[in-house]
Protein backbone atom coordinates (compact mmCIF):
# COMPACT_ATOMS: atom_id res chain seq x y z
CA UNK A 1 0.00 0.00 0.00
CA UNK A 2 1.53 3.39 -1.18
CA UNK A 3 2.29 5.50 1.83
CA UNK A 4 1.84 9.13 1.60
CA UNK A 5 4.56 11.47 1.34
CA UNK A 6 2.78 13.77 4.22
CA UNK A 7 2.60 10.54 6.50
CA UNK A 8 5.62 9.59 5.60
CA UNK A 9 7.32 12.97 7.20
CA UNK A 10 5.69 13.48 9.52
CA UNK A 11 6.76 9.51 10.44
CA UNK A 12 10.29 10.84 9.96
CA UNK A 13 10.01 13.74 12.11
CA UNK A 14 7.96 12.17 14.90
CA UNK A 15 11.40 9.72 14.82
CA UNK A 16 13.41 12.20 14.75
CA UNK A 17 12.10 14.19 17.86
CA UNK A 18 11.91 10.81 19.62
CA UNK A 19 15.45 10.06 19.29
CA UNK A 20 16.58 14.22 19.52
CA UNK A 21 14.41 13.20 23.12
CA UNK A 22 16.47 10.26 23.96
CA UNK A 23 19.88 11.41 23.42
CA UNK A 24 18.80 14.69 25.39
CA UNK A 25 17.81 12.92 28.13
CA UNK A 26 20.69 10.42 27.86
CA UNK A 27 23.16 13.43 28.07
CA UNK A 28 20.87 15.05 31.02
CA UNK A 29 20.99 11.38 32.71
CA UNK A 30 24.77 11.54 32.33
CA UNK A 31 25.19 14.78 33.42
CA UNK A 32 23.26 14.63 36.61
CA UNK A 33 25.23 10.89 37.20
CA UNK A 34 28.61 12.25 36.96
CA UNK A 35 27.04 15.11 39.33
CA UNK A 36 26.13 12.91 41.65
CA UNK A 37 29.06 10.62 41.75
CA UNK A 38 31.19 14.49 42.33
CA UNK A 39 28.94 14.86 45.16
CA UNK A 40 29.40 11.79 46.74
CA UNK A 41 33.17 11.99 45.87
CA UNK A 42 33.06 15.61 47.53
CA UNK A 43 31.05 14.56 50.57
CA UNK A 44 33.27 11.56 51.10
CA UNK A 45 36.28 13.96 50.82
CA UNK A 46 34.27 16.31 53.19
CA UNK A 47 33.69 13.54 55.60
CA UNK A 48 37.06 11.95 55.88
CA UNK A 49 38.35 15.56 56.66
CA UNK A 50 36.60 16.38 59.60
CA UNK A 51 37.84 15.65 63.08
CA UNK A 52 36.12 15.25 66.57
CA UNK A 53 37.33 18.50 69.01
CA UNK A 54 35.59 19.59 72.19
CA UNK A 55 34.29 23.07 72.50
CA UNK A 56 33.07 25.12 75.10
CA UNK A 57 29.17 24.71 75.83
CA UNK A 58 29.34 28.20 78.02
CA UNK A 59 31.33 31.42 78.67
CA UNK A 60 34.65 30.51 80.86
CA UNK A 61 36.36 33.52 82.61
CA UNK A 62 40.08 33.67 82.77
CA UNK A 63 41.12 31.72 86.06
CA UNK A 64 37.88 29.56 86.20
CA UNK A 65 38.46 25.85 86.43
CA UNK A 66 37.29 23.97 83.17
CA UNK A 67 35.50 20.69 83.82
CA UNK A 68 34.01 17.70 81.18
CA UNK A 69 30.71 19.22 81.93
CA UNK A 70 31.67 22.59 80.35
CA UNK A 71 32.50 20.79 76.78
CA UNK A 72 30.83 19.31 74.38
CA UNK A 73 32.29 17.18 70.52
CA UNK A 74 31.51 19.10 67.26
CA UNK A 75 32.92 17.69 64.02
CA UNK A 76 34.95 20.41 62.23
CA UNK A 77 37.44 20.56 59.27
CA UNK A 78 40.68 19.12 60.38
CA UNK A 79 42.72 21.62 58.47
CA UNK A 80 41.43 24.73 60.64
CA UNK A 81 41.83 22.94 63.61
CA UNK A 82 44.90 23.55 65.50
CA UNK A 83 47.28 20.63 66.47
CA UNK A 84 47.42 20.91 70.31
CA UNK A 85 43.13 20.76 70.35
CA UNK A 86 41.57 18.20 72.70
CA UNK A 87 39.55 15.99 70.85
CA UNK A 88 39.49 13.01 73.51
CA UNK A 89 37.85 13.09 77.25
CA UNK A 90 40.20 10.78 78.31
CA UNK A 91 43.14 13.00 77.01
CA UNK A 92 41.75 16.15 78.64
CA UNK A 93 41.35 14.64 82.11
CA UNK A 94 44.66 13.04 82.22
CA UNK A 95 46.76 16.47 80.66
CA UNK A 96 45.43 17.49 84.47
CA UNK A 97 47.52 14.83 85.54
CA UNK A 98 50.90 15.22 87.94
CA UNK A 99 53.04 13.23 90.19
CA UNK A 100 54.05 13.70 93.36
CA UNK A 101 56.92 15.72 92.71
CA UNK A 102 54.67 17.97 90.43
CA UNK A 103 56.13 17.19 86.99
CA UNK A 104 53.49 17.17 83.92
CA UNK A 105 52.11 13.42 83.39
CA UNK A 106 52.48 13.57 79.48
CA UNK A 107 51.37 10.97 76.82
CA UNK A 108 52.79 9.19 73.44
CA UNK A 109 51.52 6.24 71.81
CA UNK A 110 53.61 4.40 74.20
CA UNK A 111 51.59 5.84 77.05
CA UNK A 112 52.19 8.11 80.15
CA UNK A 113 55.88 9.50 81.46
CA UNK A 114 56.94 12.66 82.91
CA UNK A 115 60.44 14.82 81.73
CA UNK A 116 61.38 16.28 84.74
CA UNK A 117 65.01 17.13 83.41
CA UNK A 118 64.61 16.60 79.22
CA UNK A 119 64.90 12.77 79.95
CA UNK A 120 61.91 10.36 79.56
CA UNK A 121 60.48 8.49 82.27
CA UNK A 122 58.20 6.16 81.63
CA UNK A 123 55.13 5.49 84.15
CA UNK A 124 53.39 2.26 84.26
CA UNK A 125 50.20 0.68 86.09
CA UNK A 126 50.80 -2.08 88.67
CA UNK A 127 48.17 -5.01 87.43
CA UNK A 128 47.74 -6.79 90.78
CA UNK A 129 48.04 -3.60 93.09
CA UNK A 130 46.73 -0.92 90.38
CA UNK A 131 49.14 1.38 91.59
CA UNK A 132 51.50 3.36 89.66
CA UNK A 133 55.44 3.04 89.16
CA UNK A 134 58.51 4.58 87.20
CA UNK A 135 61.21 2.04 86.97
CA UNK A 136 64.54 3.81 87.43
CA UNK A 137 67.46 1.76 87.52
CA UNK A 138 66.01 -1.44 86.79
CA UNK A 139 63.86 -0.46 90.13
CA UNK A 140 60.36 0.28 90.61
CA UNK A 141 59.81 3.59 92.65
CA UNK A 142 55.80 3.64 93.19
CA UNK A 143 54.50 7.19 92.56
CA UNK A 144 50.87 8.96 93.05
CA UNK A 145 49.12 10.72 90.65
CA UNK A 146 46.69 13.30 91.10
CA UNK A 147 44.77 15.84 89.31
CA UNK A 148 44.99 19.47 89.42
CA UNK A 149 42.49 21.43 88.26
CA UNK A 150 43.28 22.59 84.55
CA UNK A 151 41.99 26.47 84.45
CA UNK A 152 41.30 29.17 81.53
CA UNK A 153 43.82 31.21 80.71
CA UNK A 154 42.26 33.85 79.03
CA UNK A 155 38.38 34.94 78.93
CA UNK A 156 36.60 31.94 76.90
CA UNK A 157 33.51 32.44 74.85
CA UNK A 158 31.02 29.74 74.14
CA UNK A 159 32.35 27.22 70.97
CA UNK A 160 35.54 27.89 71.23
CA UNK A 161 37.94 24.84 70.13
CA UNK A 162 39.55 23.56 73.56
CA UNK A 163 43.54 23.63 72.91
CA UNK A 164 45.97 23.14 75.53
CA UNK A 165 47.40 26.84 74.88
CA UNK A 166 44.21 27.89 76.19
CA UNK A 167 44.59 26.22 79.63
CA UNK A 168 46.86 26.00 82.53
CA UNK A 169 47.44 23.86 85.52
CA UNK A 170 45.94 25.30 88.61
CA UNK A 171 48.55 26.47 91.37
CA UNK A 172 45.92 24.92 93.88
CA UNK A 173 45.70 21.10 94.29
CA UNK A 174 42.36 19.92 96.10
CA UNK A 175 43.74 17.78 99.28
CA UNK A 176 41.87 16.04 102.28
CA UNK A 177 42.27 18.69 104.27
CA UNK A 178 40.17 21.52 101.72
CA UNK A 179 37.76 23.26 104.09
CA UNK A 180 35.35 26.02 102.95
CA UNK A 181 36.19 28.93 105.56
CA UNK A 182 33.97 32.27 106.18
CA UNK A 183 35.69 35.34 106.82
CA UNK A 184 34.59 38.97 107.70
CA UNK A 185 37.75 40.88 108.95
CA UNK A 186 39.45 41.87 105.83
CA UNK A 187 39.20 44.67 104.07
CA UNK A 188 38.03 43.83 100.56
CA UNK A 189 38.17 45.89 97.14
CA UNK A 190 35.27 48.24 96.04
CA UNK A 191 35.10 45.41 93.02
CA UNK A 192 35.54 42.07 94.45
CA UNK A 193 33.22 39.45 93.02
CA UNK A 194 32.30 35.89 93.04
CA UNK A 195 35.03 34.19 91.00
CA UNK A 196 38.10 36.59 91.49
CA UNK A 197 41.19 35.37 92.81
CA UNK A 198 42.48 37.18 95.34
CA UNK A 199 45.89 37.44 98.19
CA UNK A 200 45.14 37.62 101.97
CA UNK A 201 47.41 39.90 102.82
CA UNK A 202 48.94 41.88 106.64
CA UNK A 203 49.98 45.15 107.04
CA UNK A 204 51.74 46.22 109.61
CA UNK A 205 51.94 49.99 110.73
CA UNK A 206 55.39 50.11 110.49
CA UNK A 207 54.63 49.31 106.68
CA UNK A 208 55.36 45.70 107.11
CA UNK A 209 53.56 43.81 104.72
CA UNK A 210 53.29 40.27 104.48
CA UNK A 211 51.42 37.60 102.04
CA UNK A 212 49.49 35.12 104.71
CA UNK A 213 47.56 33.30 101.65
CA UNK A 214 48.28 33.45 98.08
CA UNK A 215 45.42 32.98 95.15
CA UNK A 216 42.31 32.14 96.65
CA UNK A 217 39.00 31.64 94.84
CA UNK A 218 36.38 33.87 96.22
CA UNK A 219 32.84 33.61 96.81
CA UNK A 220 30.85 36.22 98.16
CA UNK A 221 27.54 34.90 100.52
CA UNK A 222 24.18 36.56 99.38
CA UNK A 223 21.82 37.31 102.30
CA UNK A 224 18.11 37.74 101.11
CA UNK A 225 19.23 38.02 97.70
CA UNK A 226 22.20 40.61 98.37
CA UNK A 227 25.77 40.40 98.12
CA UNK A 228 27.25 40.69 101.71
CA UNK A 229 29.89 43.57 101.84
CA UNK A 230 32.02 42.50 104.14
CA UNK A 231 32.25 38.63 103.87
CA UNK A 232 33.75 36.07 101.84
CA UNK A 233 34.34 32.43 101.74
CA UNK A 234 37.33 30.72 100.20
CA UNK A 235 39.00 27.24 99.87
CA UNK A 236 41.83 26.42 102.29
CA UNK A 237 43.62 23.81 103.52
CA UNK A 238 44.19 23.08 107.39
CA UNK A 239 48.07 25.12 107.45
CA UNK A 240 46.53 27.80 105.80
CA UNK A 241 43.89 27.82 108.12
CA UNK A 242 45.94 28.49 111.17
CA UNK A 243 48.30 30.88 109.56
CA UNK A 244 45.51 32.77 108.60
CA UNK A 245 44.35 32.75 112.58
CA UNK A 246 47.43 33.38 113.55
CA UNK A 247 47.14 36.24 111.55
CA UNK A 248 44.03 37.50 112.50
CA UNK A 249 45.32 37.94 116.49
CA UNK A 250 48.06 39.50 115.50
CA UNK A 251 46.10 42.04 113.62
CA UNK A 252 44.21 42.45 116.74
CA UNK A 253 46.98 42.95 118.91
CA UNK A 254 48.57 45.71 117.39
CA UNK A 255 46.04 48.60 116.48
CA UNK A 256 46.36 50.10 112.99
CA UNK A 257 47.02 46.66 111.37
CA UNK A 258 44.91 45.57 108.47
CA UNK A 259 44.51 42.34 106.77
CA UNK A 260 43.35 43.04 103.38
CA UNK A 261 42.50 41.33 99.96
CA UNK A 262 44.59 42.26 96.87
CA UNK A 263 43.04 40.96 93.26
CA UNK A 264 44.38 39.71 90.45
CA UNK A 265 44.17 41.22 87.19
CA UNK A 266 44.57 38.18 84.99
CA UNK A 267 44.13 34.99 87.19
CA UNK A 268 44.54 32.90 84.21
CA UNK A 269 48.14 33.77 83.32
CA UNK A 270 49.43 35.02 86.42
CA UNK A 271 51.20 32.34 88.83
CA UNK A 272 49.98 32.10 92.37
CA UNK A 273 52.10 34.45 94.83
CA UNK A 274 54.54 32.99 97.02
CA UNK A 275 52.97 33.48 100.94
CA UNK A 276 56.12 35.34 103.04
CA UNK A 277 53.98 35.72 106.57
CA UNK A 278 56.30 33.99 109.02
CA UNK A 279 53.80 32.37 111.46
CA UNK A 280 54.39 32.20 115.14
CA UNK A 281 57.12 29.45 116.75
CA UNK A 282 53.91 28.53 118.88
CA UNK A 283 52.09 27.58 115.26
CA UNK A 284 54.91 25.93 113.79
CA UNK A 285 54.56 23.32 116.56
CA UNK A 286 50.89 23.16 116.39
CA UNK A 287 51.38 22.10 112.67
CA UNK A 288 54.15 19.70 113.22
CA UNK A 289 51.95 17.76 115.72
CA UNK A 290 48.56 18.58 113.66
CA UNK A 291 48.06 14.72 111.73
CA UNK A 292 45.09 16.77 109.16
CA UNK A 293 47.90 18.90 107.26
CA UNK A 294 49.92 17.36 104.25
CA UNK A 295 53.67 16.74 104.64
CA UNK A 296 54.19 18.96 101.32
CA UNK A 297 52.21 21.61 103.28
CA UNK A 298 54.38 21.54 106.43
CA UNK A 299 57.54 21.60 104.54
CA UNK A 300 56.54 24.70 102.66
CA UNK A 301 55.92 26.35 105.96
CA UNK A 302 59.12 25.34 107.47
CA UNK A 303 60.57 26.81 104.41
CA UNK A 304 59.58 30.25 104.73
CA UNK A 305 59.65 30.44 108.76
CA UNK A 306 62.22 32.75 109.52
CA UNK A 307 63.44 33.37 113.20
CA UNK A 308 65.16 37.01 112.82
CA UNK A 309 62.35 38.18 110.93
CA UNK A 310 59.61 37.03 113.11
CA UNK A 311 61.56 38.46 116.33
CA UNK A 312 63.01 41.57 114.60
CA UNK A 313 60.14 42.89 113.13
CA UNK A 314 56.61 41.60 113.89
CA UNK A 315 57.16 40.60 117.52
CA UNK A 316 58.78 44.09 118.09
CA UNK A 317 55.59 45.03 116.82
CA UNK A 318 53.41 43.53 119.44
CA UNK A 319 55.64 44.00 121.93
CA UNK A 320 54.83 48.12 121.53
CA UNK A 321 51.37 46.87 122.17
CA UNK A 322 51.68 44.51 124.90
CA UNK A 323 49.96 46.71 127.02
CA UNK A 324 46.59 46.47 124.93
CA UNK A 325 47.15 43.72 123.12
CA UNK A 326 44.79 41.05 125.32
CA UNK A 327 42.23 43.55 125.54
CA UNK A 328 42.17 44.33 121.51
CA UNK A 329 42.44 40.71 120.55
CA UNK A 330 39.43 40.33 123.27
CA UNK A 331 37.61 43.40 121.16
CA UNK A 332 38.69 41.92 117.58
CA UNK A 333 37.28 38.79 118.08
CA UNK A 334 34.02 39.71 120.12
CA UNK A 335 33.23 41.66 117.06
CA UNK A 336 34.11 39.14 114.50
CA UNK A 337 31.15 36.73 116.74
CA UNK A 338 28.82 39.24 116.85
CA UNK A 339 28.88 40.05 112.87
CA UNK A 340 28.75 36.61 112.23
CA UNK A 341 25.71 36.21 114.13
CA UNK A 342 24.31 38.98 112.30
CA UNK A 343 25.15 37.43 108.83
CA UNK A 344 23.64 33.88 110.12
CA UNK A 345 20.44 35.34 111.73
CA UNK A 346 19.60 37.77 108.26
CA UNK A 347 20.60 34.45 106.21
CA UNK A 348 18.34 32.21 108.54
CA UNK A 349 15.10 35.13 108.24
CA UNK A 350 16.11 35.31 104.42
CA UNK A 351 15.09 31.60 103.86
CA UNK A 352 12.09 31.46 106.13
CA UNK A 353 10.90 34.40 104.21
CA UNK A 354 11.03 32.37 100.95
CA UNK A 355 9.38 29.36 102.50
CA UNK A 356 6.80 31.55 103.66
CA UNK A 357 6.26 32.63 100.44
């Protein structure tokens, strides 16, 4: 049967468009497939180049201790991150890590040693005692680790990358004998605050002046919702303690002495002071006999204890005094009671106020 020529193009060009059609869509197909298979390459590329670091889930101030609670993981790009960034728990809790001596505990792939003079020691666990050892000499000398808080060196904003340039080891170690102490007879900067670290300091009126504790964390008592302006409560251990009572009569004794609180300006970077208030011979032998304060402790007091300086210059001190020294320690301290009654009694009202409520 004879086909007609109009049937017969339009045949051609409905063939035509169909394959036009095909090999359109065939390059589309290709085009999105080798866009795909970039994307997967890309994401693949993407994924293999990120790395697990811990960030910061709050706002740190410079001094404040940095715990696991304060950090959380985030996956970034491992070529912005820098090298010394924590990006394992485990690794952040044991950089806090010292011996007893105070050296770093540091870690390789071959695990923990110290370098307390450029030469590595290693330190190794005890399986049956789970203690821990450095063998020196083909001897094991058992060693104890502890932690010291690691602290912010500079202010810290939220999601910032943890790196160990941005932290420092605490100069206070917590011990057994840590007691929170209240205190209301120092003389205390227009600007103190909760969370500054601070000297206790004595001056003498002869200008005598003497560091009784160095770098405390403060924390200022609120009574009914206020700040109290003339107390604070800090961390101490038992030999600070007394020196800082055998401080406190001695500022009673002899009238015009203050003890006073001195600030730091950047608690992060700056290294704790080095106390230079030679306690009483009386005190000395109270802490040698005292079984609550550390040995480290006692040594470091026996350290600074100086005999000329104590009888040259602060017992010739209260000896100008003698005369009115019982009655102004008597004074000193009766008023010291009586404000901390106060403080207790507005604290006590404060709370029943709020229950009543």
């Amino acid at each position: 049967m004879a086909t007609n020529p109009m049937q017969r193009q339009k045949r051609v060009s409905y063939l035509l468009g169909m394959l036009t059609m095909l090999v359109i869509s065939a390059i589309v197909i290709g085009i999105i497939g080798m866009q795909l298979v970039n994307m997967k390459k890309k994401e693949k590329e993407a994924q293999a180049a990120l790395t697990t670091v811990y960030v910061l889930n709050t706002d740190v101030s410079s001094g404040v201790e940095i715990t696991p609670d304060m950090l959380v993981t985030k996956q970034v790009d491992k070529n912005t991150v820098p090298a010394d960034a924590f990006g394992d728990i485990e690794v952040f809790q044991s950089y806090s890590l010292v011996d007893e001596a105070g050296n770093s505990v540091l870690s390789d792939e071959n695990g923990m040693y110290v370098q307390p003079n450029e030469t590595k020691i290693r330190i190794e666990m005890e399986v049956e005692t789970g203690k821990y050892y450095k063998e020196v000499n083909g001897q094991k000398e058992y060693t104890e680790l502890s932690n010291v808080p690691l602290v912010a060196k500079v202010d810290l904003n939220k999601n910032t990358v943890l790196t160990r340039d941005l932290v420092s080891k605490s100069d206070s170690k917590v011990t057994s004998d840590v007691r929170t102490q209240e205190y209301n007879m120092f003389t205390l900067p227009t600007n103190l605050e909760t969370g500054d670290f601070v000297d206790i300091r004595i001056r003498f009126p002869s200008g005598l002046d003497y560091i009784v504790v160095a770098k405390k964390e403060v924390t200022i008592p609120d009574v009914a919702g206020i700040p109290s302006t003339d107390t604070i409560n800090i961390n101490i251990s038992e030999d600070e303690t007394l020196t800082i009572s055998n401080a406190i009569v001695e500022a009673y004794q002899v009238l015009g002495t203050e003890l006073y609180v001195s600030k730091y300006t950047d608690p992060g970077m700056q290294q704790a002071s080095i106390p230079t208030y030679p306690i009483k011979r009386e005190i000395m032998e109270l802490v040698n006999t005292n079984p609550n304060i550390v040995d480290e402790a006692k040594q470091a007091l026996y350290a600074r204890y100086n005999t000329d300086q104590r009888n040259n210059a602060i017992n010739s001190e209260i000896q100008r005094n003698a005369e009115d020294a019982d009655k102004n320690i008597e004074s000193g301290i009766t008023d010291h009671i009586t404000r901390q009654q106060e403080l207790r009694q507005q604290y006590l009202e404060a709370l029943a106020g709020g229950t009543a409520q």
